[in-house]
Protein backbone atom coordinates (compact mmCIF):
# COMPACT_ATOMS: atom_id res chain seq x y z
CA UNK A 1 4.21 13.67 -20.62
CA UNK A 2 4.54 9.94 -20.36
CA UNK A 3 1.47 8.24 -18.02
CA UNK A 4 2.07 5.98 -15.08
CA UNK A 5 -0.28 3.76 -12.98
CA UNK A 6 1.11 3.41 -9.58
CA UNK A 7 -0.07 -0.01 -8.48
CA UNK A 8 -0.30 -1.27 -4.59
CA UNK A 9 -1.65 -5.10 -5.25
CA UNK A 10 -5.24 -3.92 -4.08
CA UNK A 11 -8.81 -3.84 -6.18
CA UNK A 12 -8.80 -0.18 -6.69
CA UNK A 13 -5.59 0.23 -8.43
CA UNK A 14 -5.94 -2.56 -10.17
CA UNK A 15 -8.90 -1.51 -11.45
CA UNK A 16 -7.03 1.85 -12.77
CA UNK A 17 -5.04 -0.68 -14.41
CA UNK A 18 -7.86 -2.64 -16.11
CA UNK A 19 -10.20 0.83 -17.03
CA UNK A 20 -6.93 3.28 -17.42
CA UNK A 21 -4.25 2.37 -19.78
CA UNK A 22 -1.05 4.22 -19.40
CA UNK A 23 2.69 4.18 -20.87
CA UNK A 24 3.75 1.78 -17.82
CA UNK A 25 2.33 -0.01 -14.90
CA UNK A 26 4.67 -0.07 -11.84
CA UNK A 27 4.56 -1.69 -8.21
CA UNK A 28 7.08 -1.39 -5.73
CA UNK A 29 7.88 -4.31 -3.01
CA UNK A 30 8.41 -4.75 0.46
CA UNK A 31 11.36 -6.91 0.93
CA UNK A 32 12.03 -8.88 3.99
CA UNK A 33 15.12 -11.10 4.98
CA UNK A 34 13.59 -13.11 7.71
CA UNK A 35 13.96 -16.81 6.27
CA UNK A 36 10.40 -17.26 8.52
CA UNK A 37 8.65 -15.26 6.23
CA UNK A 38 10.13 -16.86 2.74
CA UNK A 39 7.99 -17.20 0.13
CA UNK A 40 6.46 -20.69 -0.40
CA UNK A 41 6.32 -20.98 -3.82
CA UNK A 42 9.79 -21.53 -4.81
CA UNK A 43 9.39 -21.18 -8.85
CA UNK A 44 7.42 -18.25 -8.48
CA UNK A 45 10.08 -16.76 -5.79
CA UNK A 46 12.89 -17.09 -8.26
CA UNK A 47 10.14 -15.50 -10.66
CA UNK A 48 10.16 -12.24 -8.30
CA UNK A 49 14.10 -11.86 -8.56
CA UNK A 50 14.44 -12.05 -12.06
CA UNK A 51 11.73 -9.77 -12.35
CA UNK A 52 13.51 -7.28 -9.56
CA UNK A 53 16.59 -8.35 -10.48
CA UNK A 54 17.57 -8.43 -6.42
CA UNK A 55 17.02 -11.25 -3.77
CA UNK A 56 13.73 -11.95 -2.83
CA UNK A 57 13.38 -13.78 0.17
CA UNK A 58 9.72 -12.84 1.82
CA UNK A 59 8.10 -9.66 1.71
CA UNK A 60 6.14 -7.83 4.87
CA UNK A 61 2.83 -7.96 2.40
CA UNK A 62 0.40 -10.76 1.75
CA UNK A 63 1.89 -13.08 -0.49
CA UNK A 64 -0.92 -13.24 -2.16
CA UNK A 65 0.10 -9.88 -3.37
CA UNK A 66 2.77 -11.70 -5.68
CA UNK A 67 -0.26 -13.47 -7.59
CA UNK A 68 -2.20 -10.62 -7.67
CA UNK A 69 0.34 -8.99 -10.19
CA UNK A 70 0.87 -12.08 -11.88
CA UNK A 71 -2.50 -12.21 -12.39
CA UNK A 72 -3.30 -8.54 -12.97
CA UNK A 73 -0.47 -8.18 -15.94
CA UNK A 74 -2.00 -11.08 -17.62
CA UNK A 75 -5.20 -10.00 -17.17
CA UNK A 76 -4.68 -6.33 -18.93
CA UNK A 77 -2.11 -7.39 -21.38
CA UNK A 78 1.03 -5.24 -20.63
CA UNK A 79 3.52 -5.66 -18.68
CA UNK A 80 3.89 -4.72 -14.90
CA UNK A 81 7.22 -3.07 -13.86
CA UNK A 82 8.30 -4.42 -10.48
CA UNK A 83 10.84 -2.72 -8.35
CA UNK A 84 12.16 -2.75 -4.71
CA UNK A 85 14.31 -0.63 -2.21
CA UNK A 86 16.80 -1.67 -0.06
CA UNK A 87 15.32 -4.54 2.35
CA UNK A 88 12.79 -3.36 4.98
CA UNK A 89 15.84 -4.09 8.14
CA UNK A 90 18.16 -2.56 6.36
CA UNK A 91 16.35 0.49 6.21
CA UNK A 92 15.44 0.39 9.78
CA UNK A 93 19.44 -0.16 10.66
CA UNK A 94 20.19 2.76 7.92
CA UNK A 95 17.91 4.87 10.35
CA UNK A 96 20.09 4.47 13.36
CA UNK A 97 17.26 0.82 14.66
CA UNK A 98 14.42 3.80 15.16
CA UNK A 99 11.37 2.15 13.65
CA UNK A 100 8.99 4.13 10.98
CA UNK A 101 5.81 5.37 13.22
CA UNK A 102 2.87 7.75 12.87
CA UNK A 103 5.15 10.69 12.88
CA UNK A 104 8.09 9.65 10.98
CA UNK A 105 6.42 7.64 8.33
CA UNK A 106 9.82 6.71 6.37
CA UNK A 107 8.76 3.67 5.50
CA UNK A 108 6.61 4.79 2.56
CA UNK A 109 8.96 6.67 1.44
CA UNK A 110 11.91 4.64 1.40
CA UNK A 111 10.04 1.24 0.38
CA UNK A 112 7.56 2.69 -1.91
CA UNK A 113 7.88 5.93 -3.13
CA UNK A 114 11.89 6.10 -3.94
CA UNK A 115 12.18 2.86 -5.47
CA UNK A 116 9.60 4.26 -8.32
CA UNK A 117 11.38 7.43 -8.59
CA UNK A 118 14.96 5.75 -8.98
CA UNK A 119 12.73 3.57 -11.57
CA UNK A 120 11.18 6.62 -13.53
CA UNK A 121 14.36 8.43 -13.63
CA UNK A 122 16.47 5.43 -14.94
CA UNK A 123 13.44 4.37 -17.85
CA UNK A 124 11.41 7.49 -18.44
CA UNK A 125 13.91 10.05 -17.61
CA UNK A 126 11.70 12.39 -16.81
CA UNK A 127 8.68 13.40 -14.41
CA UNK A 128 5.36 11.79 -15.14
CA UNK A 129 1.58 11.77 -14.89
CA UNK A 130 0.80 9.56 -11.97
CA UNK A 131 -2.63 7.94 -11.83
CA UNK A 132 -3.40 7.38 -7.73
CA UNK A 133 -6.34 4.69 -6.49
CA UNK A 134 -8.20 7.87 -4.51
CA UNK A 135 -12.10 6.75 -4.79
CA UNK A 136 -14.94 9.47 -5.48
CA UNK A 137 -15.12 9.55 -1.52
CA UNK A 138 -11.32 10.29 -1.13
CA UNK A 139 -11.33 13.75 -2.29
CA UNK A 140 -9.91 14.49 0.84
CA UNK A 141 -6.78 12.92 0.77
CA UNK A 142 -6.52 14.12 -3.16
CA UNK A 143 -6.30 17.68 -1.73
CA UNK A 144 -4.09 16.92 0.88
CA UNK A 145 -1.83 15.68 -1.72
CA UNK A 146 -2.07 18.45 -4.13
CA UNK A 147 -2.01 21.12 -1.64
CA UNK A 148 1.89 19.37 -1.60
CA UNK A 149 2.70 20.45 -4.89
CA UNK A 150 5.16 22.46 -6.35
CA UNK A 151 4.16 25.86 -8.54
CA UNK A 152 4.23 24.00 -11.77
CA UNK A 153 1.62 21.25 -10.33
CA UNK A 154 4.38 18.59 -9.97
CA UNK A 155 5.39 16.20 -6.38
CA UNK A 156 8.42 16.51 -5.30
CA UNK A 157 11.03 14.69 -3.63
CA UNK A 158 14.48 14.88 -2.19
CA UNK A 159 16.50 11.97 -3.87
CA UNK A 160 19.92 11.01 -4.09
CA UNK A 161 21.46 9.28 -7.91
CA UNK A 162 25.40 9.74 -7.23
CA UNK A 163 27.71 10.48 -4.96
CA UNK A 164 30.21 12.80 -4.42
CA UNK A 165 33.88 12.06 -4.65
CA UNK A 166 34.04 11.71 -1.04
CA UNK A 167 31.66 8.53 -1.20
CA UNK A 168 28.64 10.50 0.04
CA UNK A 169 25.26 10.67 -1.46
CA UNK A 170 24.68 14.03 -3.62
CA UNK A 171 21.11 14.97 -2.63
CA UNK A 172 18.72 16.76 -5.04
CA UNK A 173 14.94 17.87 -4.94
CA UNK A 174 13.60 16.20 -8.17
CA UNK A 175 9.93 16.90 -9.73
CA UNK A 176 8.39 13.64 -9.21
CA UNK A 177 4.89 13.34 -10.55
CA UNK A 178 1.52 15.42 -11.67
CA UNK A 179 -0.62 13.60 -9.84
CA UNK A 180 -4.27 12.30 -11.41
CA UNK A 181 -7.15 10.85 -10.07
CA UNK A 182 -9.20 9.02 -12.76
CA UNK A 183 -11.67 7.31 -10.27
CA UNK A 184 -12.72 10.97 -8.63
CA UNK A 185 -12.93 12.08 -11.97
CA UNK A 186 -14.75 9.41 -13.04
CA UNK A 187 -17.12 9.51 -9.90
CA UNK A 188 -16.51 5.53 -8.93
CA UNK A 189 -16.89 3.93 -5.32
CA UNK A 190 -15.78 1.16 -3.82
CA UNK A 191 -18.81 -1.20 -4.36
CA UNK A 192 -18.43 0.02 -8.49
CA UNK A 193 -14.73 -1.68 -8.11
CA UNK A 194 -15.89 -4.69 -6.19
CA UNK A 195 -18.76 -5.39 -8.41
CA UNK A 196 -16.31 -5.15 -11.23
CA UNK A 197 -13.67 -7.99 -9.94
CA UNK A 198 -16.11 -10.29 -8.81
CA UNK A 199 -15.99 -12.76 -11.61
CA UNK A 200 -12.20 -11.89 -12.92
CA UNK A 201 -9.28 -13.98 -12.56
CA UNK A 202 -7.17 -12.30 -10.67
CA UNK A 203 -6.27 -13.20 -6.69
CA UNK A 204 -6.39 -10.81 -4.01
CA UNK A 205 -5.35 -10.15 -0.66
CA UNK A 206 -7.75 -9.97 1.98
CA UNK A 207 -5.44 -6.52 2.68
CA UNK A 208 -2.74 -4.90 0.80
CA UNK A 209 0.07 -3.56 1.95
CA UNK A 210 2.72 -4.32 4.86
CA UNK A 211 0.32 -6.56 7.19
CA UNK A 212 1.28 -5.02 10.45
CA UNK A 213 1.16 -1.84 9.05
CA UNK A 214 0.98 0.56 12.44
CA UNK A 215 -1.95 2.75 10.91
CA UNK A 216 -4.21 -0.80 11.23
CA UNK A 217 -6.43 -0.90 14.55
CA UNK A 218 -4.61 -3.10 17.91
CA UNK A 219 -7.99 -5.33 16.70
CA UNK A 220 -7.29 -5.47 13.26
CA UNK A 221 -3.63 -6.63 14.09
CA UNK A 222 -4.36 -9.48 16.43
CA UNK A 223 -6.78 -10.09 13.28
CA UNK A 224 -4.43 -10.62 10.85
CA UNK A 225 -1.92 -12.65 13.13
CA UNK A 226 -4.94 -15.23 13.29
CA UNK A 227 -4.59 -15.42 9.44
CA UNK A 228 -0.73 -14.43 9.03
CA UNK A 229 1.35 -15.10 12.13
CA UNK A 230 4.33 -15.25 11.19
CA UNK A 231 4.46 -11.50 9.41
CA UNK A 232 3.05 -10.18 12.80
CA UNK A 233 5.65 -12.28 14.29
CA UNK A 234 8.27 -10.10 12.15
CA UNK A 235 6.98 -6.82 13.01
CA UNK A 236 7.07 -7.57 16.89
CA UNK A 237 10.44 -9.46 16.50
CA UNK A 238 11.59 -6.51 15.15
CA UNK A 239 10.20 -4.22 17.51
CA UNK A 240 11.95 -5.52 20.41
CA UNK A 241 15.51 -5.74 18.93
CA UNK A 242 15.03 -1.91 17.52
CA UNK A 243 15.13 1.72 19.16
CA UNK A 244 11.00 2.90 19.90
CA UNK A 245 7.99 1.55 19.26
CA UNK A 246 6.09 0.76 15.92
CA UNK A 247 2.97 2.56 17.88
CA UNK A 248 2.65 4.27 20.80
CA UNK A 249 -0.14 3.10 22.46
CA UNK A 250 0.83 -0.72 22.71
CA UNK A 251 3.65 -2.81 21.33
CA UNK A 252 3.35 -5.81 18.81
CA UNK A 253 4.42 -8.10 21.00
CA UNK A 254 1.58 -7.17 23.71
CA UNK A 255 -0.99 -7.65 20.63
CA UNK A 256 -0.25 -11.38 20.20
CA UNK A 257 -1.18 -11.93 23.76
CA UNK A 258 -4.31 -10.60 23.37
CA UNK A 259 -7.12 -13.11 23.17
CA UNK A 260 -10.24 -12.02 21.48
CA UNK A 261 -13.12 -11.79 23.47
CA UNK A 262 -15.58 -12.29 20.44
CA UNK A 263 -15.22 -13.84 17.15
CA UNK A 264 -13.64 -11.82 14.71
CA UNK A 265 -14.88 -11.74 10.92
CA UNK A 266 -13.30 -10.26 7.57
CA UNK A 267 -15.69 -7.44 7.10
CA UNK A 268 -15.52 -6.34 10.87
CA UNK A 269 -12.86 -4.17 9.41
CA UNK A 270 -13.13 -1.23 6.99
CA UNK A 271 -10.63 0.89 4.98
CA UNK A 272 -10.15 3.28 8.18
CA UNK A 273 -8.31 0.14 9.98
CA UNK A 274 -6.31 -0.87 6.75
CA UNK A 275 -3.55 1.32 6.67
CA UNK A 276 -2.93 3.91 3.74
CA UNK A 277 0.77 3.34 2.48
CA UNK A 278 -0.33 5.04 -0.62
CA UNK A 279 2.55 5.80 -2.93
């Protein structure tokens, strides 16, 4: 069974990258067509859609994720497979303008996880051993996902590759992935992985993953629009124009007002505020 690290941008699975060699390295994209948000490098923007081979305009992550991968595939020596679903509004107009939330998480799904299985299926052909960036004090969230999988060990998921004669997608539950944890395994926390990419050259996000991801704190939010406004801009933009709420408790728009009554410092936040769009 062919080996694949599933890569997110952030320390820890680059670090599975950099300590775990497998048969292919893959990160999926968030796409964005808001011309507000376009990436600022042009050279390295063209880069993106040759490597995607689909427009890249911005992306609801840090842009600093871009570098990152840059950096990361030169760093371990082999090559990086990047891929990307349909953009992130038209997957919010596919869903009828009802916005991914707490309870219907589609968003993972349809950004992250599909675009990797369309990938594996067209390249690999076949299901794989997935490596996942679940720390030694994660084992919680490893057995949530395994308690997931099917009777021969493997993730599943319901995914569409033709369609019928009638134009309409032929749906089929595909074995996805064995899943694998190497840094459980391996018994390696958080401060092991920061140690590690202290002096390496490779760039990081302060966070990865969308920015106004709706599993990050109200605080952590009006945090990040300090440092990226307009990405929070896009998220409440597209709140109002859409059907619900990103959250239920306030709405994005509200959390720009806010003015913070103390200073507000990087390491105020913690991994429980950051959002787990885990693939």
């Amino acid at each position: 069974m062919r080996t694949v690290n599933s890569l997110s941008g952030g320390k820890t699975s680059s670090y599975i990258a950099a300590h775990y060699p497998a048969d292919y390295d893959v990160f999926s994209l968030v796409r964005i067509n808001d011309s507000k948000c376009k990436f600022p490098d042009e050279k390295i923007r063209l880069e993106v859609e040759d490597r995607l081979q689909k427009p890249f305009i911005g992306t609801a992550e840090d842009d600093t994720i871009i570098y990152t991968m840059l950096d990361l595939e030169q760093f371990i020596g082999r090559k990086i497979h990047w891929v990307s679903g349909p953009e992130f509004e038209n997957v919010i107009d596919k869903k009828g303008q009802y916005l991914p939330n707490k309870v219907a998480r589609y968003c993972t799904t349809e950004l992250k996880t599909m675009p990797i299985v369309h990938w594996m299926y067209d390249v690999i052909k076949e299901p794989v051993a997935m490596r996942f960036g679940y720390r030694a004090n994660e084992t919680s969230r490893a057995k949530s996902m395994m308690a997931k999988l099917d009777d021969e060990g493997f993730t599943t998921v319901k995914a569409t590759f033709t369609k019928l004669a009638d134009g309409r997608n032929s749906w089929q539950t595909v074995k996805y992935c064995k899943p694998e944890f190497p840094l459980i395994d391996g018994n390696i926390y958080k401060d092991e992985i920061e140690k590690f990419w202290q002096d390496k050259p490779v760039r990081f996000a302060y966070m990865n993953n969308c920015v106004g991801c709706f599993w990050r704190s109200p605080l952590l939010l009006r945090h990040l629009y300090n440092k990226q406004p307009t990405k929070i801009q896009w998220f409440a933009d597209t709140e109002k124009k859409a059907k619900g709420n990103w959250r239920s408790d306030c709405k994005y728009s509200d959390v720009i007002k806010w003015n913070a009554q103390t200073e507000l410092f990087d390491d105020d936040f913690n991994e429980c505020d950051s959002g787990h769009c885990g693939i």
